[in-house]
Protein backbone atom coordinates (compact mmCIF):
# COMPACT_ATOMS: atom_id res chain seq x y z
CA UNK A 1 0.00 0.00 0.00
CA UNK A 2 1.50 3.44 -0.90
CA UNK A 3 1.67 6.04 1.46
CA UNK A 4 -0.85 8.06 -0.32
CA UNK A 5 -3.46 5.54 -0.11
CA UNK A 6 -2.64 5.03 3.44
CA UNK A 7 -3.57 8.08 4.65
CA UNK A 8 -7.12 7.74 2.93
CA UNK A 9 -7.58 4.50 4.83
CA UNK A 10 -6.35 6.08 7.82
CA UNK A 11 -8.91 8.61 7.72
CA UNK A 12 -11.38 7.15 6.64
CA UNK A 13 -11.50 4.31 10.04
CA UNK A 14 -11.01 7.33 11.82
CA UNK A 15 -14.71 8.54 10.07
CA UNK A 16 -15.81 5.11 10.83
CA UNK A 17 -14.81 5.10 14.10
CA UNK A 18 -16.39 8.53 14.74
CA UNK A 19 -19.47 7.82 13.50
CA UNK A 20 -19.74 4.54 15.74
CA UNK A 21 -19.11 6.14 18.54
CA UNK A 22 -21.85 8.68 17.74
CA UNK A 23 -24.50 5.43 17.03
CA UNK A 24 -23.16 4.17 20.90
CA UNK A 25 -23.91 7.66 22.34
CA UNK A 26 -27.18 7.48 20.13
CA UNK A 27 -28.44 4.07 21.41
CA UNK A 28 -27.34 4.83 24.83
CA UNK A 29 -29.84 7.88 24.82
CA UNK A 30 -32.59 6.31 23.42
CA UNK A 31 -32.11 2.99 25.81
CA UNK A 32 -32.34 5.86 28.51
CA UNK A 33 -35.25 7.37 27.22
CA UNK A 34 -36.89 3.72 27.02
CA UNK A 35 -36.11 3.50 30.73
CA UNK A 36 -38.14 6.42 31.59
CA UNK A 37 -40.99 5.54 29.81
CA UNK A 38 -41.22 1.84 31.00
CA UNK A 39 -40.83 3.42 34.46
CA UNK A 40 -43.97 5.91 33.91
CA UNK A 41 -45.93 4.26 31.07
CA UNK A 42 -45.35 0.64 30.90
CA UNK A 43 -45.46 0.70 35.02
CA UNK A 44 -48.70 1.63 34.31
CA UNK A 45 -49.65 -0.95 32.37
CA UNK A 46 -48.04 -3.48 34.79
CA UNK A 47 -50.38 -1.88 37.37
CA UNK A 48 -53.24 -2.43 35.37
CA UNK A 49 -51.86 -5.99 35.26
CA UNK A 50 -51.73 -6.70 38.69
CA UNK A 51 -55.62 -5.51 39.17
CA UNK A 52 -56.61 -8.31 36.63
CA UNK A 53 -54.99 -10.78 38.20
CA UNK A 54 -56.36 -9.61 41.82
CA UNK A 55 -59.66 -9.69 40.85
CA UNK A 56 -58.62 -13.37 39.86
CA UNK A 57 -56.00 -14.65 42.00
CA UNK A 58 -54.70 -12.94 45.25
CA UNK A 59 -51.65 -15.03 45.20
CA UNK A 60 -50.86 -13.96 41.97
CA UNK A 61 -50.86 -10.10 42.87
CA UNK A 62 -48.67 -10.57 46.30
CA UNK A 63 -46.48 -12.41 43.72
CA UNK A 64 -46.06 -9.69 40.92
CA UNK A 65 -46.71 -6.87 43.68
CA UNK A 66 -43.02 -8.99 44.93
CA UNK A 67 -41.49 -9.16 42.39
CA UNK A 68 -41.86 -5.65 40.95
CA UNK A 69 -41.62 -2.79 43.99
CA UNK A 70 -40.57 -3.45 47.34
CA UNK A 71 -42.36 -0.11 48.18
CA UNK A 72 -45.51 -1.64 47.44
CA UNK A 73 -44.84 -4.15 49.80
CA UNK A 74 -44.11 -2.27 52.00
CA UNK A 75 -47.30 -0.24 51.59
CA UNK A 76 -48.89 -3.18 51.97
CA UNK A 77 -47.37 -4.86 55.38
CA UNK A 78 -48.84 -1.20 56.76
CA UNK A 79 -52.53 -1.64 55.29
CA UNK A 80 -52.59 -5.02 56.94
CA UNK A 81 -51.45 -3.84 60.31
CA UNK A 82 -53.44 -1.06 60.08
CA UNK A 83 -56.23 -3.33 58.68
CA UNK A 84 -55.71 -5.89 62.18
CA UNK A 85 -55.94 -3.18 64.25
CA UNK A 86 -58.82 -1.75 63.10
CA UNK A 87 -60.48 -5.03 63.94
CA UNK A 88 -59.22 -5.41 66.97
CA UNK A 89 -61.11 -2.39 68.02
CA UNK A 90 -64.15 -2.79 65.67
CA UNK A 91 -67.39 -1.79 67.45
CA UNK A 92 -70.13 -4.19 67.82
CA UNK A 93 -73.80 -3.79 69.75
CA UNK A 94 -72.55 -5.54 72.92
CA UNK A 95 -69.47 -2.82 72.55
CA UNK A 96 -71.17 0.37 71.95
CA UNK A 97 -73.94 -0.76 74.55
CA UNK A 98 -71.86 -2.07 77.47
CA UNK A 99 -69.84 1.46 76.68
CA UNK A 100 -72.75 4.15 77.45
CA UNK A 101 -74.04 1.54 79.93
CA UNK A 102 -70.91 1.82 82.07
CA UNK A 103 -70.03 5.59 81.53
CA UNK A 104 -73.34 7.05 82.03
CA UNK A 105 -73.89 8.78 85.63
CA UNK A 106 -75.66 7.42 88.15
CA UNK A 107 -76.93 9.43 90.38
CA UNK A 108 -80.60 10.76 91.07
CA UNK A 109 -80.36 12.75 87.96
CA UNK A 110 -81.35 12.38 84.22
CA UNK A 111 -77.93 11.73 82.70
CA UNK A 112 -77.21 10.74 78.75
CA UNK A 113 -74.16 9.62 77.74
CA UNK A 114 -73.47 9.89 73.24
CA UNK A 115 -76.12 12.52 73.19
CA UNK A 116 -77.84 15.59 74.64
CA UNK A 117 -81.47 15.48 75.20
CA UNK A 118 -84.07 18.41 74.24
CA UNK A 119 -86.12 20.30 76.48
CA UNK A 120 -89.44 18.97 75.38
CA UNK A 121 -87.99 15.41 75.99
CA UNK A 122 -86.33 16.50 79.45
CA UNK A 123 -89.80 17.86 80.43
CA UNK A 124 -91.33 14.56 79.20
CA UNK A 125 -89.34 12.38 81.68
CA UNK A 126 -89.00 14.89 84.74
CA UNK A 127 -93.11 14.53 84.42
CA UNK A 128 -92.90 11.03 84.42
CA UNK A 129 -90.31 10.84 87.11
CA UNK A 130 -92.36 13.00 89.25
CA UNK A 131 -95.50 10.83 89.01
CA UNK A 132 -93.11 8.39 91.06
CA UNK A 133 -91.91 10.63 93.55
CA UNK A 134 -95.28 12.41 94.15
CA UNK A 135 -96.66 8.70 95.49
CA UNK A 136 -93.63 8.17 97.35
CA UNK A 137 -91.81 5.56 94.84
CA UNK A 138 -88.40 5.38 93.60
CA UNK A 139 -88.23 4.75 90.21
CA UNK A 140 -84.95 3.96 88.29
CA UNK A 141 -84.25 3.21 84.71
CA UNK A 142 -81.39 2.38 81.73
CA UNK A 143 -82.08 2.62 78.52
CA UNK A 144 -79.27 1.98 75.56
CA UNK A 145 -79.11 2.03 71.99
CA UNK A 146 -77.58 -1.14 70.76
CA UNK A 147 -75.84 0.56 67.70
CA UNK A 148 -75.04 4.05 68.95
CA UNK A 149 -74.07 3.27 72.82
CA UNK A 150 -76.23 6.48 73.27
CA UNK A 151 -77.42 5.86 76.71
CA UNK A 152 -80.33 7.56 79.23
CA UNK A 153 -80.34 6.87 82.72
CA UNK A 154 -81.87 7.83 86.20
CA UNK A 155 -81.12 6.73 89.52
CA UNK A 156 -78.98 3.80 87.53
CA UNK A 157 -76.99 2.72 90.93
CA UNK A 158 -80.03 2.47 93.02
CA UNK A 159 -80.50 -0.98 94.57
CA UNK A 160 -83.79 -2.23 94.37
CA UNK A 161 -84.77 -6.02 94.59
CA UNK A 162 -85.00 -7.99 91.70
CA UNK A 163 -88.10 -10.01 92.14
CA UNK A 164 -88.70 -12.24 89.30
CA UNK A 165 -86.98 -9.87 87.18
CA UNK A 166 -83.92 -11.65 87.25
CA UNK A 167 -85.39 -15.16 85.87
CA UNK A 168 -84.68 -14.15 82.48
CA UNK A 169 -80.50 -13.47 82.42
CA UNK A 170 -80.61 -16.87 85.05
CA UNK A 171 -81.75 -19.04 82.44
CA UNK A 172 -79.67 -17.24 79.71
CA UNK A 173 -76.57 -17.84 81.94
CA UNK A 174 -77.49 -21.44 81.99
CA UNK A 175 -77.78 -21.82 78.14
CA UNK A 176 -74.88 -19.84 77.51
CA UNK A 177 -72.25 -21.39 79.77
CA UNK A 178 -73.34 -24.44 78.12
CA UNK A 179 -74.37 -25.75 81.83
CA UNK A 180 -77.25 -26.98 80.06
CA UNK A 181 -77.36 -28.45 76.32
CA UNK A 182 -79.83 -25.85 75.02
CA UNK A 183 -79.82 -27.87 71.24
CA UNK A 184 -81.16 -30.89 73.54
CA UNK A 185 -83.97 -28.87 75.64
CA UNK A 186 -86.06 -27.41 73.19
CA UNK A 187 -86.12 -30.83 71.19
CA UNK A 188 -87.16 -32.18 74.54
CA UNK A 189 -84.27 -34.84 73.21
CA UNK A 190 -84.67 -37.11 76.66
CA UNK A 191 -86.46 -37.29 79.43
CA UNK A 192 -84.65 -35.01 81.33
CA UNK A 193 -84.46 -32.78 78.65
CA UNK A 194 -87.65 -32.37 78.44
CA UNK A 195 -88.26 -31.79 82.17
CA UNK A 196 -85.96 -28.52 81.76
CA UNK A 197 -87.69 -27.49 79.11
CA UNK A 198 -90.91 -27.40 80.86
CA UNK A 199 -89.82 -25.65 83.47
CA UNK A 200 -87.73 -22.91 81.13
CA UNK A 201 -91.51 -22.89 79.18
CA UNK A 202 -93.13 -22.05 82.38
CA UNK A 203 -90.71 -19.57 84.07
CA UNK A 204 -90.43 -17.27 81.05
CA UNK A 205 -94.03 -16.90 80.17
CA UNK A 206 -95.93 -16.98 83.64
CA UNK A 207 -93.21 -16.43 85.91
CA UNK A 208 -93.50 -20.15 87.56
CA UNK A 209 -91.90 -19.74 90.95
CA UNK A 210 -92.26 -23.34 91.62
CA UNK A 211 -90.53 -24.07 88.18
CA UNK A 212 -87.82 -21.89 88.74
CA UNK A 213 -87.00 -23.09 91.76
CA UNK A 214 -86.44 -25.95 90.42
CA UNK A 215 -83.97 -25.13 87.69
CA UNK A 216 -81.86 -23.06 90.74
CA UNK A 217 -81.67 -26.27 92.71
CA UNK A 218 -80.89 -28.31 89.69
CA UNK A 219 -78.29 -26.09 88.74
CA UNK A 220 -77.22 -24.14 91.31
CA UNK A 221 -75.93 -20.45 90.59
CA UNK A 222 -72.85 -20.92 89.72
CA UNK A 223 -73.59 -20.17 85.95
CA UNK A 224 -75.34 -17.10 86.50
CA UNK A 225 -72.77 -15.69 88.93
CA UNK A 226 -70.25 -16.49 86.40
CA UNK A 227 -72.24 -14.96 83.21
CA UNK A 228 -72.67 -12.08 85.69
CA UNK A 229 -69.10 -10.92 86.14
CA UNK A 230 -68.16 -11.43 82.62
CA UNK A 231 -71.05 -8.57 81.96
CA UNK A 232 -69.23 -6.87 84.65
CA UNK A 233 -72.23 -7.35 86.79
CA UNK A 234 -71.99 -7.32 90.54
CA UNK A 235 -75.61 -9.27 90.13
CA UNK A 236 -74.21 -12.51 92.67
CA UNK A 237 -76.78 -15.05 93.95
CA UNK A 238 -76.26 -17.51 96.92
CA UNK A 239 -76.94 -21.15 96.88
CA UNK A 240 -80.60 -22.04 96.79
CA UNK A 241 -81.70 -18.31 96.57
CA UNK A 242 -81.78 -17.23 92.64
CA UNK A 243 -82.75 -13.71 93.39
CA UNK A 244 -81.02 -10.66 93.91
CA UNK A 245 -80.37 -7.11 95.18
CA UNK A 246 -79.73 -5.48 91.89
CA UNK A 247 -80.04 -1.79 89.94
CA UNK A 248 -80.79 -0.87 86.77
CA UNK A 249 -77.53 -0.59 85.27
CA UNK A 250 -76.37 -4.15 86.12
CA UNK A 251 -79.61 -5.22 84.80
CA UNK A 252 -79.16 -3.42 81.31
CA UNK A 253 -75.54 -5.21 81.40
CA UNK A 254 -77.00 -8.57 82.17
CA UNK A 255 -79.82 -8.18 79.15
CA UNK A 256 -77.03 -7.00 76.72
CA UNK A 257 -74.72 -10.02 77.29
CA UNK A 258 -77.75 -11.56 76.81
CA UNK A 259 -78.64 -9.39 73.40
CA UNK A 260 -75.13 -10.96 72.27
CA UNK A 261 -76.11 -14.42 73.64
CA UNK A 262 -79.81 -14.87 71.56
CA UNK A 263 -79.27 -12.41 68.51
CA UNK A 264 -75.42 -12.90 67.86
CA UNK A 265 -74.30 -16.24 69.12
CA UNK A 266 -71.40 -15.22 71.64
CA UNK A 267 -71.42 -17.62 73.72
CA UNK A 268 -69.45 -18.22 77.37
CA UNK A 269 -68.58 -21.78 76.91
CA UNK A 270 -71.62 -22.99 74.62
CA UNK A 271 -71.59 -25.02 71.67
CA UNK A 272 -73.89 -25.84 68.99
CA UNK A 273 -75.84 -24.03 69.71
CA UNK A 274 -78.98 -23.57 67.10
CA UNK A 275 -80.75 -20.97 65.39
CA UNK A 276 -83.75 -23.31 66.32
CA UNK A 277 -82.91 -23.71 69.93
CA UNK A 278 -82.34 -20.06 70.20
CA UNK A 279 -85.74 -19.16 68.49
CA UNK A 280 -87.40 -21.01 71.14
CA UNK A 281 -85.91 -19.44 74.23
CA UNK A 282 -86.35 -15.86 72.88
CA UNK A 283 -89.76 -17.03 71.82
CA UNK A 284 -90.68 -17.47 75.06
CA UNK A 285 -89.74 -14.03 76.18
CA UNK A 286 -91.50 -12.04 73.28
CA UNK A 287 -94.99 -11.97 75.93
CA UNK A 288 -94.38 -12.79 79.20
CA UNK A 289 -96.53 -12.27 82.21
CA UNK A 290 -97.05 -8.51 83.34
CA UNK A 291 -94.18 -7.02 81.32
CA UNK A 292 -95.15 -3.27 80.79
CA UNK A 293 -92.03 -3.36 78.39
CA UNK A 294 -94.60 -5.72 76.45
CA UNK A 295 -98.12 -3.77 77.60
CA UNK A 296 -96.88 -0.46 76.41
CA UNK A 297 -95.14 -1.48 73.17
CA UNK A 298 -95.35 -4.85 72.16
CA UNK A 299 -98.55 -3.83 70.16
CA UNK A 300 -96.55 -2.74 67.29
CA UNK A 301 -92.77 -3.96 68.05
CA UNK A 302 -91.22 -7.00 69.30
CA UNK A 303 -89.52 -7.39 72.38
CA UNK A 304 -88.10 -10.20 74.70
CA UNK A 305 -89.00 -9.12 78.81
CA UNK A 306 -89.00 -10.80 81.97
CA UNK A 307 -90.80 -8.42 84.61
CA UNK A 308 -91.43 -9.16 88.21
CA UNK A 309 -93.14 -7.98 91.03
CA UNK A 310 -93.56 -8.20 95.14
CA UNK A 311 -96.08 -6.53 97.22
CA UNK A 312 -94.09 -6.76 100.97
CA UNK A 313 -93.61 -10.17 100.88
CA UNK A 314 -90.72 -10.71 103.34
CA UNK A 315 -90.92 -6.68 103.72
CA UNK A 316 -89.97 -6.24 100.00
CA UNK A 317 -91.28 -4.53 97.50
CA UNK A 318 -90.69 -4.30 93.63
CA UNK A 319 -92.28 -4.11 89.95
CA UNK A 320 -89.72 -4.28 87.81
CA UNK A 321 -89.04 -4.93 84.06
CA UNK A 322 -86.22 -5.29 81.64
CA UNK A 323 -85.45 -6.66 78.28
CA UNK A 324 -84.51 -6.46 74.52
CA UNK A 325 -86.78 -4.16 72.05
CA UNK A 326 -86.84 -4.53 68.64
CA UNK A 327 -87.81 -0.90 67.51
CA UNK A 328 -87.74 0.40 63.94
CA UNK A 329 -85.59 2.97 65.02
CA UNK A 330 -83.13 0.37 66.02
CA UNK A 331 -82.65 -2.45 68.54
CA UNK A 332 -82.24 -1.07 72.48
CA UNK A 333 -81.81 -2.51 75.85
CA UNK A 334 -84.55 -1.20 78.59
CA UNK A 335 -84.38 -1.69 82.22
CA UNK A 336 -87.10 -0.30 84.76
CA UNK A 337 -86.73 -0.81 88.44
CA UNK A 338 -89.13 0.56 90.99
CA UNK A 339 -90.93 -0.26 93.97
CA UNK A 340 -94.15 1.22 92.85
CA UNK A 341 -95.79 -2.48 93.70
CA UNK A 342 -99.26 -2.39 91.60
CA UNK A 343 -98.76 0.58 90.13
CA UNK A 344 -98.50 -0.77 86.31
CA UNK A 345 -100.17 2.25 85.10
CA UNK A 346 -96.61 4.25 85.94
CA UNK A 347 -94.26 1.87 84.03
CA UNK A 348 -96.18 1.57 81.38
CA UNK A 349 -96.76 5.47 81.02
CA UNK A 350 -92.95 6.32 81.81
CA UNK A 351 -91.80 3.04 79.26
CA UNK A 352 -93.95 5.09 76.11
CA UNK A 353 -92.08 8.26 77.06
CA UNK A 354 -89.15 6.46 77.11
CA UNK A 355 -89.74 5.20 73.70
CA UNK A 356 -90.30 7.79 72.24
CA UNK A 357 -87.24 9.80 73.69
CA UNK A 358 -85.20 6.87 71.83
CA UNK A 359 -86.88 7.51 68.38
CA UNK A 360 -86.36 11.01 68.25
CA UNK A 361 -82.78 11.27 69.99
CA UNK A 362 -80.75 8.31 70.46
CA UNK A 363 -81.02 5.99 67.22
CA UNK A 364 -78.50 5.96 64.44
C-alpha cells in the first residue's frame, strides 16, 4: 500500500470510528429514554396488570406486587397492620352498649351519655319521674341504643330487689355457659331434657316460681354468677336463693350479654348451639306475664322481657321490668326498676315516654 493511499484509509476508520461512537452515544440515549418511559408508562400498564390478576387470583398479585416494587410491599405490610388493628377495636352492639351503659352517671339525675337530650324530651321524663316521687316511689331506669351506645339513665346505681326480674339473664346464663345443652332442651331430646324445658316454658311466660325453683336447685348459681361478672355485673346469687339485690344498670348489662347471647351467638362456653334452639328461648320471652315493656309497646314492636313484682312479701317490695326491644328505630336494651308495687299504670306510662325519647334522639 503506498503512502498516499494510506492516509485515505487512515482517515477514513477514523470517520468510521467517529461515527460509531456517535450510534453508541445514540443508542445509549434512546435505551435511557426507554427507561423512563417503562418506568412511567409501561409501570402503568403493569399496574393495570396486577388488578386483573387480583380480581382473579390474590396469590398472583402478592407475587407480581413482589417481584416488581418493594415499596408496594411495604405499603402493603402497613394496610394489613393497620387493617388488624382496626379489627381489633371494631365496634359491635354488645361494645357500643356495654360502653354508654358503664359511663353514664348514676346518680338521682337524668344523665345521657353519646347525646344531649331536648327540652321537650327533658320535660317529658322529669313529668314522668315526678308521678313516682309524688306517690312516694323510687323509680330507676337504663335505657341503651344497641348501635349508637347512646345511653339515658336515672337513679342507675339504686339498689332495688329484683323479684322475678332476674329469671330471664338466670336461664340465659345457663344456656350460655353451656351448663345446660340448650340444642337438647327445646327438642325435649330425653327425658330429662324435656323436664328442663318445661320448666324454662313455664318460668319465662308466667313467671312459675315453683318451676324456677327448680332449675336453681338443679343447677345451682354458679352459671349465673359467672355470666354475671363477665357482663361486669356485681348481680351474685347464693346457693338455693336465685334472686337478687340489683339496679338498673347491672340489669341493662345482664340483658345486653344476653342481646349478644340470643341475637349474635357469643357464647361463654356454649356449643352448637342452634338458630332453632335459640328461636325457642327468645320465643318465650316475646310476651311474658305482666311485662309493661310488652303492655306499652309490644302492640306494634317485638320485644323479649322478663318483669317481676312483690307486694311486701318478706318486707320487700318491687315491679320491675327489663329486656330487649326490637324498635324500627333500632334495637335497644330497657331496664325499669321501681318499687311502685301495683302501680302498672306508671311503668307503662314512663316506658312510652321512654320510647319515644329513643326515636327522636338516640337511634343511628
Amino acid at each position: 500500500m503506498t503512502a498516499g493511499k494510506h492516509r485515505r484509509y487512515g482517515r477514513h476508520v477514523l470517520r468510521m470510528e467517529r461515527v460509531y461512537v456517535r450510534r453508541r452515544r445514540v443508542a445509549a440515549l434512546i435505551l435511557a429514554m426507554l427507561a423512563i418511559m417503562m418506568g412511567a408508562g409501561i409501570g402503568k400498564g403493569v399496574t393495570g396488570v396486577i388488578g386483573v390478576v387480583n380480581n382473579r387470583n390474590h396469590v398472583g398479585t402478592v407475587r407480581l406486587a413482589e417481584s416488581g416494587n418493594t415499596t408496594s410491599r411495604s405499603q402493603e405490610r402497613r394496610s394489613k397492620v393497620e387493617t388488624s388493628e382496626k379489627t381489633k377495636t371494631k365496634a359491635t352492639p354488645i361494645s357500643n352498649a356495654m360502653g354508654g351503659i358503664n359511663a353514664v352517671d348514676g346518680s338521682a339525675a337524668i344523665a345521657t351519655t353519646g347525646f344531649t337530650l331536648d327540652d321537650n324530651s327533658r320535660a317529658a321524663l322529669d313529668a314522668q319521674i315526678a308521678n313516682f316521687t309524688n306517690s312516694g316511689y323510687t323509680a330507676s331506669f337504663v335505657l341503651t341504643d344497641l348501635t349508637t351506645g347512646r345511653t339515658l339513665a336515672y337513679n342507675a346505681d339504686t339498689p332495688i330487689y329484683s323479684a322475678s326480674a332476674i329469671k330471664a339473664p338466670f336461664i340465659m346464663s345457663l344456656a350460655a355457659t353451656g351448663t345446660i345443652d340448650l340444642g337438647k332442651v327445646q327438642q325435649a331430646a330425653d327425658e330429662q331434657s324435656a323436664e328442663i324445658k318445661q320448666n324454662i316454658d313455664s318460668t319465662l311466660t308466667v313467671s312459675d316460681n315453683t318451676a324456677y325453683k327448680w332449675l336453681v336447685d338443679t343447677f345451682d348459681v354458679n352459671a349465673f354468677n359467672t355470666w354475671s361478672e363477665q357482663a361486669g355485673a356485681s348481680a351474685r346469687m347464693t346457693t338455693g336463693h336465685g334472686y337478687v339485690t340489683t339496679s338498673a344498670r347491672d340489669m341493662a348489662r345482664l340483658w345486653t350479654q344476653g342481646y349478644g347471647f340470643l341475637f349474635q351467638h357469643m357464647n361463654s362456653g356454649a356449643t352448637d348451639v342452634t338458630d332453632e334452639s335459640l328461636q325457642w328461648l327468645s320465643g318465650d320471652m316475646t310476651d311474658s306475664l305482666n311485662s309493661n315493656i310488652h303492655n306499652a309497646l309490644g302492640g306494634t314492636q317485638t320485644v323479649y322481657t322478663k318483669a317481676g313484682w312483690i307486694s311486701g312479701d318478706g318486707d320487700l317490695y318491687a315491679l320491675n321490668d327489663g329486656g330487649l326491644v326490637a324498635s324500627p328505630s333500632g334495637p335497644y336494651v330497657l331496664t325499669v326498676l321501681t318499687n311502685a308495687c301495683d302501680r302498672n299504670d306508671l311503668l307503662t306510662s314512663l316506658i312510652g315516654t321512654l320510647d319515644s325519647v329513643h326515636s327522636s334522639a338516640m337511634h343511628s
